[in-house]
C-alpha atoms as a PDB file:
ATOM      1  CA  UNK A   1       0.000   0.000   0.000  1.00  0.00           C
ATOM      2  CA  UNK A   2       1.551   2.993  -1.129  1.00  0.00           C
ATOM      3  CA  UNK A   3       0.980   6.246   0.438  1.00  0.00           C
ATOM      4  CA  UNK A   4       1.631  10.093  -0.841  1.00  0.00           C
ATOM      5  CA  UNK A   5       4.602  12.299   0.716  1.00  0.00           C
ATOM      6  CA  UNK A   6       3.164  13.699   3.964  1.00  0.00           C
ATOM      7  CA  UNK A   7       0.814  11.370   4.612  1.00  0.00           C
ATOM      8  CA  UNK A   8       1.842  12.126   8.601  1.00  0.00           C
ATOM      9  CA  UNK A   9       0.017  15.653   8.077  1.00  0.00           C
ATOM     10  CA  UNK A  10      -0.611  17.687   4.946  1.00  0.00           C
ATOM     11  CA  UNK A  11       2.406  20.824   4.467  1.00  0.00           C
ATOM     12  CA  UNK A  12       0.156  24.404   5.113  1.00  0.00           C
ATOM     13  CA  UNK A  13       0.296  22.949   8.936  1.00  0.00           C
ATOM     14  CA  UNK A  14       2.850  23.136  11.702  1.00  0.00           C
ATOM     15  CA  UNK A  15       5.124  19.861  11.009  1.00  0.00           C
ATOM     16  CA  UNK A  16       7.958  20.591  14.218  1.00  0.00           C
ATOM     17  CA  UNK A  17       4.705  19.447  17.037  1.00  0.00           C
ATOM     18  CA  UNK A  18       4.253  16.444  15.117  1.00  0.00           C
ATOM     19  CA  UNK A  19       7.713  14.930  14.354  1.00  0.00           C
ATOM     20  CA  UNK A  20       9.206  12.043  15.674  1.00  0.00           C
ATOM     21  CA  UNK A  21      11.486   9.369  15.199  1.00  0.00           C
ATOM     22  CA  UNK A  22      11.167   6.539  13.363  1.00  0.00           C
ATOM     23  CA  UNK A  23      10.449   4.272  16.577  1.00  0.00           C
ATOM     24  CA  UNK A  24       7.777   6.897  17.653  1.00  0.00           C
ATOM     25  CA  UNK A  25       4.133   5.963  18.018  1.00  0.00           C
ATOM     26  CA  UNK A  26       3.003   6.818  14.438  1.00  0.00           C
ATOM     27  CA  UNK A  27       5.312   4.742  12.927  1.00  0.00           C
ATOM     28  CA  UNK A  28       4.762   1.805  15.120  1.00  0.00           C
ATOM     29  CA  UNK A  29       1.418   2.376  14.581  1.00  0.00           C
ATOM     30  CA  UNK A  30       1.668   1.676  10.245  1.00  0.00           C
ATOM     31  CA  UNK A  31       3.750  -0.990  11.472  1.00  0.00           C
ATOM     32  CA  UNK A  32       1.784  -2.660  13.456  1.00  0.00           C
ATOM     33  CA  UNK A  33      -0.950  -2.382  10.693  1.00  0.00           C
ATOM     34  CA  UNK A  34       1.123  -3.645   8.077  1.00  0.00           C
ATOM     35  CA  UNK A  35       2.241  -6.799   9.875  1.00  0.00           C
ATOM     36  CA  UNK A  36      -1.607  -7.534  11.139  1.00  0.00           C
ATOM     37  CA  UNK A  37      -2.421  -6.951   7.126  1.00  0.00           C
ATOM     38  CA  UNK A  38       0.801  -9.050   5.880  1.00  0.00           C
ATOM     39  CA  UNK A  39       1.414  -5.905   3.406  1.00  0.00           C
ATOM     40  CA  UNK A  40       4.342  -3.663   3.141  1.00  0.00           C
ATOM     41  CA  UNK A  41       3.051   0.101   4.246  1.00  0.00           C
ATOM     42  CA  UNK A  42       5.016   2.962   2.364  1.00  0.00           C
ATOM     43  CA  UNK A  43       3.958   6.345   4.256  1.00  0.00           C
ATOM     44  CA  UNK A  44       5.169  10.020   4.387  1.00  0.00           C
ATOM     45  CA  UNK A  45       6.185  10.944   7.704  1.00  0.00           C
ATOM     46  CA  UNK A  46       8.172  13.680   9.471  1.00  0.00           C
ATOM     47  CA  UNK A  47      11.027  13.105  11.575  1.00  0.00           C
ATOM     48  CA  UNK A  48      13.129  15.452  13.943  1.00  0.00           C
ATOM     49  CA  UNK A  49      15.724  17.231  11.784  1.00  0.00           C
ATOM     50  CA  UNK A  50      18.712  19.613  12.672  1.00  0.00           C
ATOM     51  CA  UNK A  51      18.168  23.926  13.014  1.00  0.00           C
ATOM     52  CA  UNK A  52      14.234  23.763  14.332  1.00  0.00           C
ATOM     53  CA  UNK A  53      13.298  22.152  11.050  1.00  0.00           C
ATOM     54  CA  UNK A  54      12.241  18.678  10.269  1.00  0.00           C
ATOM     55  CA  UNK A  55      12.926  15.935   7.813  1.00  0.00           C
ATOM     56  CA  UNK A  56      10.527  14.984   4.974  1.00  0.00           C
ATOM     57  CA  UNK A  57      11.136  10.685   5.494  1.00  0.00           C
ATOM     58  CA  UNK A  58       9.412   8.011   3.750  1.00  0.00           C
ATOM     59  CA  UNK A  59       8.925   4.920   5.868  1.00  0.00           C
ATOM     60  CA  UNK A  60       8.407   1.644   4.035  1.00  0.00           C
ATOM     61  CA  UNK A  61       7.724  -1.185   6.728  1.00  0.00           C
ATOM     62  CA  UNK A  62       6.200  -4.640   6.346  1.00  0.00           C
ATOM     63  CA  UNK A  63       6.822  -8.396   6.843  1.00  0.00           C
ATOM     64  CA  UNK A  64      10.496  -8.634   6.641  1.00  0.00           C
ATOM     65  CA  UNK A  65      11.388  -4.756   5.043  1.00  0.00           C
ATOM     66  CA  UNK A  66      12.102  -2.037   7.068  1.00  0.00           C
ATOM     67  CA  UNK A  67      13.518   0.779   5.632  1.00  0.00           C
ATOM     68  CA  UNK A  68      13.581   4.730   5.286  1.00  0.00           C
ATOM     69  CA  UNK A  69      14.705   7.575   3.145  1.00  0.00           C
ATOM     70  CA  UNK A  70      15.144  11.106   3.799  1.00  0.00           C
ATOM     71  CA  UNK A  71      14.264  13.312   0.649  1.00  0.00           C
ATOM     72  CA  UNK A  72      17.285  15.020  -0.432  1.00  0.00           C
ATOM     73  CA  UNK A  73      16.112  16.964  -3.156  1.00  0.00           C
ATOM     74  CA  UNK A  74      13.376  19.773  -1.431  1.00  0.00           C
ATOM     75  CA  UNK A  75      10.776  21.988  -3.164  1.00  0.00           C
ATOM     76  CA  UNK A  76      11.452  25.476  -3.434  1.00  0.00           C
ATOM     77  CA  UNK A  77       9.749  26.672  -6.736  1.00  0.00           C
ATOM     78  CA  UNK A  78       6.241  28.418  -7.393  1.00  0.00           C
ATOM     79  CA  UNK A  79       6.518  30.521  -4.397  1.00  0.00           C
ATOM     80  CA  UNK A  80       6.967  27.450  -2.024  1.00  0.00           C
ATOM     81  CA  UNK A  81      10.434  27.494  -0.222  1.00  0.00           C
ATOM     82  CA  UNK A  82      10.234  23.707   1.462  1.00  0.00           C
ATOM     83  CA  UNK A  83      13.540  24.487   3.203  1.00  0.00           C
ATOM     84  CA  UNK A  84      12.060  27.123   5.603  1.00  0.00           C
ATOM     85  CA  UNK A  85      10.717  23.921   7.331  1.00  0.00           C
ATOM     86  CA  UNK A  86      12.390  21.155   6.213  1.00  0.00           C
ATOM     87  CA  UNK A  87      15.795  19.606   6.392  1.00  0.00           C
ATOM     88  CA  UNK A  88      17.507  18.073   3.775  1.00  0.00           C
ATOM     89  CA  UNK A  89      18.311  14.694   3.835  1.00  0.00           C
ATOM     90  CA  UNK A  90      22.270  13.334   3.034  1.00  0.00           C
ATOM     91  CA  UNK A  91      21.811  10.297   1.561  1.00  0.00           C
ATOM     92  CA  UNK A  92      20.486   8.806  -1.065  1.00  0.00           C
END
């Protein structure tokens, strides 16, 4: 099951009340769904990130994956500047 980027909470809202890490309680919770469904959840979440922002992190979880990625590449075009809140990632 394949979820869109900031599936967590929508961007237009506060993200920095919201983040956690990756063994917080919302993504136990998609884990916990995924293994009672025997699919693999991908899910945009937030995690902490460095200088007050936060980091944009897909979390892919099911029986026998567990994985993550920070986005690297950030959206700052059309009059949205995606850096003001979030932090890069470093890998890819």
């Amino acid at each position: 099951m394949v979820f869109p980027e900031a599936a967590m909470r929508a961007f237009g809202n506060s993200l920095k009340d919201i983040a956690e890490p990756l063994d917080g309680p919302w993504a136990a919770a998609v884990r916990s769904i995924a293994q009672g469904l025997d699919i693999t959840v991908v899910a945009g979440m937030f995690t902490p990130g460095d200088g007050g922002r936060v980091r944009n992190t897909l979390l892919v979880t099911g029986p026998g994956i567990e994985t993550s990625y920070d986005k690297i590449h950030l959206f700052d075009a059309f009059g949205f500047a995606e850096s003001h809140t979030v932090a890069a990632g470093t890998a890819p």
